[in-house]
C-alpha atoms as a PDB file:
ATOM      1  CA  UNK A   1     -62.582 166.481 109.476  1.00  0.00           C
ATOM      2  CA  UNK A   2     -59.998 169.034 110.675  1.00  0.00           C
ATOM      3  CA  UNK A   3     -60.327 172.643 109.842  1.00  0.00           C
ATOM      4  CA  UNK A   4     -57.314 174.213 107.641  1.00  0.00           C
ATOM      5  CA  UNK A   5     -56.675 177.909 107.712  1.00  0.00           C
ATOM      6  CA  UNK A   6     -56.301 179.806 104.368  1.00  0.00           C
ATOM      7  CA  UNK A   7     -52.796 180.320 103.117  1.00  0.00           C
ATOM      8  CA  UNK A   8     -52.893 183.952 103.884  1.00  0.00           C
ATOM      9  CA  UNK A   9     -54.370 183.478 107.288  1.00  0.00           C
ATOM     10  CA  UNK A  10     -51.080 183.601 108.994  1.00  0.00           C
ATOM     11  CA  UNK A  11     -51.724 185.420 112.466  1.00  0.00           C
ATOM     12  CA  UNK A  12     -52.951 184.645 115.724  1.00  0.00           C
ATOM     13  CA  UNK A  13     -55.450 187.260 115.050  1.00  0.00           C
ATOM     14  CA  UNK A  14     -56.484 186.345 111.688  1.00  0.00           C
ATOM     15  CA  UNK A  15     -57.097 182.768 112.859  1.00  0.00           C
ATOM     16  CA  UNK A  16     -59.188 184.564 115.028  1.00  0.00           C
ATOM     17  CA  UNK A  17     -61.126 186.569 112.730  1.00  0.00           C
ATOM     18  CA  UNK A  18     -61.071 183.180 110.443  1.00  0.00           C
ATOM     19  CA  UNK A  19     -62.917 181.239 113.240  1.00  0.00           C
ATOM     20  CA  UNK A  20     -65.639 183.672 114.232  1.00  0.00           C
ATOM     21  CA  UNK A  21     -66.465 183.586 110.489  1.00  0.00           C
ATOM     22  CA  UNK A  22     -66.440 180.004 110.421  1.00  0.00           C
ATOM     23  CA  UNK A  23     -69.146 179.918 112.978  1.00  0.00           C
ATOM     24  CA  UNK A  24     -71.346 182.288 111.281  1.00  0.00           C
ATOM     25  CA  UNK A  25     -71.062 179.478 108.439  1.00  0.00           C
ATOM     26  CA  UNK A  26     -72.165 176.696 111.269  1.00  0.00           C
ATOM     27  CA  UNK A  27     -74.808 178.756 112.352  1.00  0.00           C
ATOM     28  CA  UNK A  28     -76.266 179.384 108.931  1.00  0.00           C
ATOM     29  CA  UNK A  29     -75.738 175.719 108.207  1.00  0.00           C
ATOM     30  CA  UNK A  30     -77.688 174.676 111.145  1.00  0.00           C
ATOM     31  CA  UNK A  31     -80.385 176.900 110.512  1.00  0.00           C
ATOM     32  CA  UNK A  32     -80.687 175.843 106.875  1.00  0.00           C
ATOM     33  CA  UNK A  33     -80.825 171.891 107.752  1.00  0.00           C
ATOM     34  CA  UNK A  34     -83.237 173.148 110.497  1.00  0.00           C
ATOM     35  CA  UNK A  35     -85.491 174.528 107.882  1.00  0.00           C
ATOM     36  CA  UNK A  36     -85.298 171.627 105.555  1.00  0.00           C
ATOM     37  CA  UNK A  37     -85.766 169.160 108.899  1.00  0.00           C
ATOM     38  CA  UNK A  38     -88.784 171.809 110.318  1.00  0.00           C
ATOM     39  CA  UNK A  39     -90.097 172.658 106.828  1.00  0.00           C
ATOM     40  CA  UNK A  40     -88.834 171.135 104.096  1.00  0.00           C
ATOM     41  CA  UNK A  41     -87.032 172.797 101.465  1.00  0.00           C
ATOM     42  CA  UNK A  42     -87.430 173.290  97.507  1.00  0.00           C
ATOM     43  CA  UNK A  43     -85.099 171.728  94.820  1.00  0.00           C
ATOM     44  CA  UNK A  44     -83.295 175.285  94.528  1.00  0.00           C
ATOM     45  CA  UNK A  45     -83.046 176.165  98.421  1.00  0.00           C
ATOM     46  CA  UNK A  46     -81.779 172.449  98.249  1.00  0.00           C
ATOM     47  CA  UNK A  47     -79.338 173.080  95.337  1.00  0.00           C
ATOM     48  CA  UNK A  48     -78.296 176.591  97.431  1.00  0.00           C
ATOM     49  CA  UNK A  49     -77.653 175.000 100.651  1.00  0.00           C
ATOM     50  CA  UNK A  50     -75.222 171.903  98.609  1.00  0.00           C
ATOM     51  CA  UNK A  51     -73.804 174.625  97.209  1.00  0.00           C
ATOM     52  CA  UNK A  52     -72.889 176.649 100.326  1.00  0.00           C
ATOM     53  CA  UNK A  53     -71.818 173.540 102.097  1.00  0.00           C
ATOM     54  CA  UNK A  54     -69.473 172.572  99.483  1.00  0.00           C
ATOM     55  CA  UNK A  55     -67.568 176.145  99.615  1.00  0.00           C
ATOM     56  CA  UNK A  56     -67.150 176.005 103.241  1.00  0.00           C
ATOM     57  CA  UNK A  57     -65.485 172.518 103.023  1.00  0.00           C
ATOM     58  CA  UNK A  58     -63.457 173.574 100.014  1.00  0.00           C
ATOM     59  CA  UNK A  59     -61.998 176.931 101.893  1.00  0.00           C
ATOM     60  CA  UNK A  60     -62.109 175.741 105.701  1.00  0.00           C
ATOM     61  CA  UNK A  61     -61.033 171.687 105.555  1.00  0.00           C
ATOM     62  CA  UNK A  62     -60.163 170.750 101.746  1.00  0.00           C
ATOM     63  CA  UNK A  63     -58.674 173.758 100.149  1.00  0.00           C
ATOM     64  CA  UNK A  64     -56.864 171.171  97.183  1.00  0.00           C
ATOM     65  CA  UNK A  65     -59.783 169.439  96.774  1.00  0.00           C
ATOM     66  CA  UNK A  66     -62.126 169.580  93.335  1.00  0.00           C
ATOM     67  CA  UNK A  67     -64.997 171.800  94.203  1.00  0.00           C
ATOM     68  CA  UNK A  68     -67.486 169.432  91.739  1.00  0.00           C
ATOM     69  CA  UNK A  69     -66.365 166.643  93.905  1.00  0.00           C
ATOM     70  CA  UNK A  70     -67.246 168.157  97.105  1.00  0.00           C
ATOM     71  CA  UNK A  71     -70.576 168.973  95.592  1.00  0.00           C
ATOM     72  CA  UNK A  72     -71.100 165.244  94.799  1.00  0.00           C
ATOM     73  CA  UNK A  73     -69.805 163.901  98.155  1.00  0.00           C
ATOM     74  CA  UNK A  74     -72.155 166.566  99.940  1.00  0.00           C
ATOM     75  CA  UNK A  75     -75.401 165.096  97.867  1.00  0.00           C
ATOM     76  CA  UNK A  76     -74.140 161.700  98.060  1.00  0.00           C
ATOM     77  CA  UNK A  77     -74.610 162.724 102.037  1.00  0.00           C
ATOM     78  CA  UNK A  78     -77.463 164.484 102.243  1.00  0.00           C
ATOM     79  CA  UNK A  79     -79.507 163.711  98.862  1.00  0.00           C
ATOM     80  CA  UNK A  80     -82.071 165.701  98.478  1.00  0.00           C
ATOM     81  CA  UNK A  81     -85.536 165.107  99.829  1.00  0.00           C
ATOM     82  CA  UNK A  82     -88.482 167.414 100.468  1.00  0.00           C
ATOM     83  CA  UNK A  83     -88.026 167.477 104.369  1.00  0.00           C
ATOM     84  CA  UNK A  84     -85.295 165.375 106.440  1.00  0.00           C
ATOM     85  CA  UNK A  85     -86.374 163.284 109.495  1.00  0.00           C
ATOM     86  CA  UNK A  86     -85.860 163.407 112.681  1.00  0.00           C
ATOM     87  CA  UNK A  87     -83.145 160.932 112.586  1.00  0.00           C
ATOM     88  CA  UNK A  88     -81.722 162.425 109.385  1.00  0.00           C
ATOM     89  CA  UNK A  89     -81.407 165.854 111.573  1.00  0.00           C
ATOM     90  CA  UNK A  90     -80.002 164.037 114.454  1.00  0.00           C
ATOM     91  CA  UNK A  91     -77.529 162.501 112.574  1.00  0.00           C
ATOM     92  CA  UNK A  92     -76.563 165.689 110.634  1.00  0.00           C
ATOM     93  CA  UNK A  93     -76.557 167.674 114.765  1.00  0.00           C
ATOM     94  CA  UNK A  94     -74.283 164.727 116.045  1.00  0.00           C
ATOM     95  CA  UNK A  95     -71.764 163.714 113.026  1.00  0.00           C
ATOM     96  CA  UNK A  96     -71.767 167.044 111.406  1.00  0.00           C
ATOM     97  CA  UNK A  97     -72.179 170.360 113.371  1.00  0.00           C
ATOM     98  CA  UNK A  98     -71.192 169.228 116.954  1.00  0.00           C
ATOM     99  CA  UNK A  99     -67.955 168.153 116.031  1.00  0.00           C
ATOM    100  CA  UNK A 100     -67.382 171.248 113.769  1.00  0.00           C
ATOM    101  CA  UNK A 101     -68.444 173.432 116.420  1.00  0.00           C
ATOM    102  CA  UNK A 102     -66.404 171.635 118.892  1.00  0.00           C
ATOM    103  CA  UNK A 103     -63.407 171.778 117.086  1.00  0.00           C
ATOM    104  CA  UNK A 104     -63.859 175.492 116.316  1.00  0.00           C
ATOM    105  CA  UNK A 105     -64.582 176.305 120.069  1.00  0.00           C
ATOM    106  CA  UNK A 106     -61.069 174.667 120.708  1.00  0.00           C
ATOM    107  CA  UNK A 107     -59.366 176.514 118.262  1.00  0.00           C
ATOM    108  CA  UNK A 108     -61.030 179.990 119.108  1.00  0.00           C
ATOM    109  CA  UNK A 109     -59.631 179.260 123.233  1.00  0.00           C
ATOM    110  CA  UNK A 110     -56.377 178.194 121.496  1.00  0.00           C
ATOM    111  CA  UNK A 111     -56.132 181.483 119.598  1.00  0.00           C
ATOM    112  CA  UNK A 112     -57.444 183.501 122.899  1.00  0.00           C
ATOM    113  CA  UNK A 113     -54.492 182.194 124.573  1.00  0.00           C
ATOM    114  CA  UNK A 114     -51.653 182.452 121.986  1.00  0.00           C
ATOM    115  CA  UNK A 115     -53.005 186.174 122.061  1.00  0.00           C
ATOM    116  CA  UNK A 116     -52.560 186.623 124.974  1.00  0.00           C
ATOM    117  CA  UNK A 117     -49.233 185.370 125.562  1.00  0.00           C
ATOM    118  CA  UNK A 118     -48.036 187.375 122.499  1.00  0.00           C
ATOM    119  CA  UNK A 119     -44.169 188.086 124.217  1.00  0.00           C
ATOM    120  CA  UNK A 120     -44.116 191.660 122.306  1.00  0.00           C
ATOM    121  CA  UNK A 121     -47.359 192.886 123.936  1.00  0.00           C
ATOM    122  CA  UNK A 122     -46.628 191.047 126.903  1.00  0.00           C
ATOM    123  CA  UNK A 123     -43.224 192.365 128.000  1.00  0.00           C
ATOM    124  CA  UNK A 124     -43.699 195.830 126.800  1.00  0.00           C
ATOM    125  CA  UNK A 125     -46.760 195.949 129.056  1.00  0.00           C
ATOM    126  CA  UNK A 126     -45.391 194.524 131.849  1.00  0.00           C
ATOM    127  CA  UNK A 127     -42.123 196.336 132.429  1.00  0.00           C
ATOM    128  CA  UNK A 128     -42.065 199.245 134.262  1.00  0.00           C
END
């Protein structure tokens, strides 16, 4: 897993904006498996949540990839039950979103720091 930026997402700043979005996807994520781990979750919220999932890995980590086969990895992962486990939401926490979110965290401080180094903002704002 390795998150690839858009073809149009070419500046520091866009990889920033790109980012912050990409943890408003985690965050939904987490709530939804949350739900379906806390609650339980109908066929359709089910068939939503596959469905959302397999977007955000086409767009953010296999943009050349065959959305249908996405969908069919992502319910070969997580097929659908009424309510996960605690294990099954466990393992989706540690093998799923904390590496994600790791790896987004990184990225964010990465693009926080090529910002700020930007040489034509830099010098201008430096020299007297």
């Amino acid at each position: 897993m390795s998150i690839v930026y858009p073809s149009d997402c070419l500046t520091d700043s866009e990889h920033n904006q790109f980012c912050h979005r990409f943890i408003e996807v985690l965050r939904f994520m987490r709530n939804a498996f949350g739900k379906w781990y806390r609650e339980g979750l109908t066929l359709a919220q089910y068939n939503l949540l596959v469905d959302i999932v397999s977007h955000y890995i086409k767009i953010c980590e296999n943009p050349g990839a065959n959305i249908n086969t996405i969908i069919a990895a992502v319910k070969a992962k997580y097929p659908y039950k009424a309510q996960l486990t605690l294990v099954e939401w466990n393992a989706f926490v540690q093998n799923d979103y904390d590496p994600r979110r790791e790896e987004i965290f990184a990225l964010i401080e990465a693009n926080k720091v090529a910002l700020r180094n930007n040489i034509k903002w830099s010098k201008i704002l430096t020299e007297p």
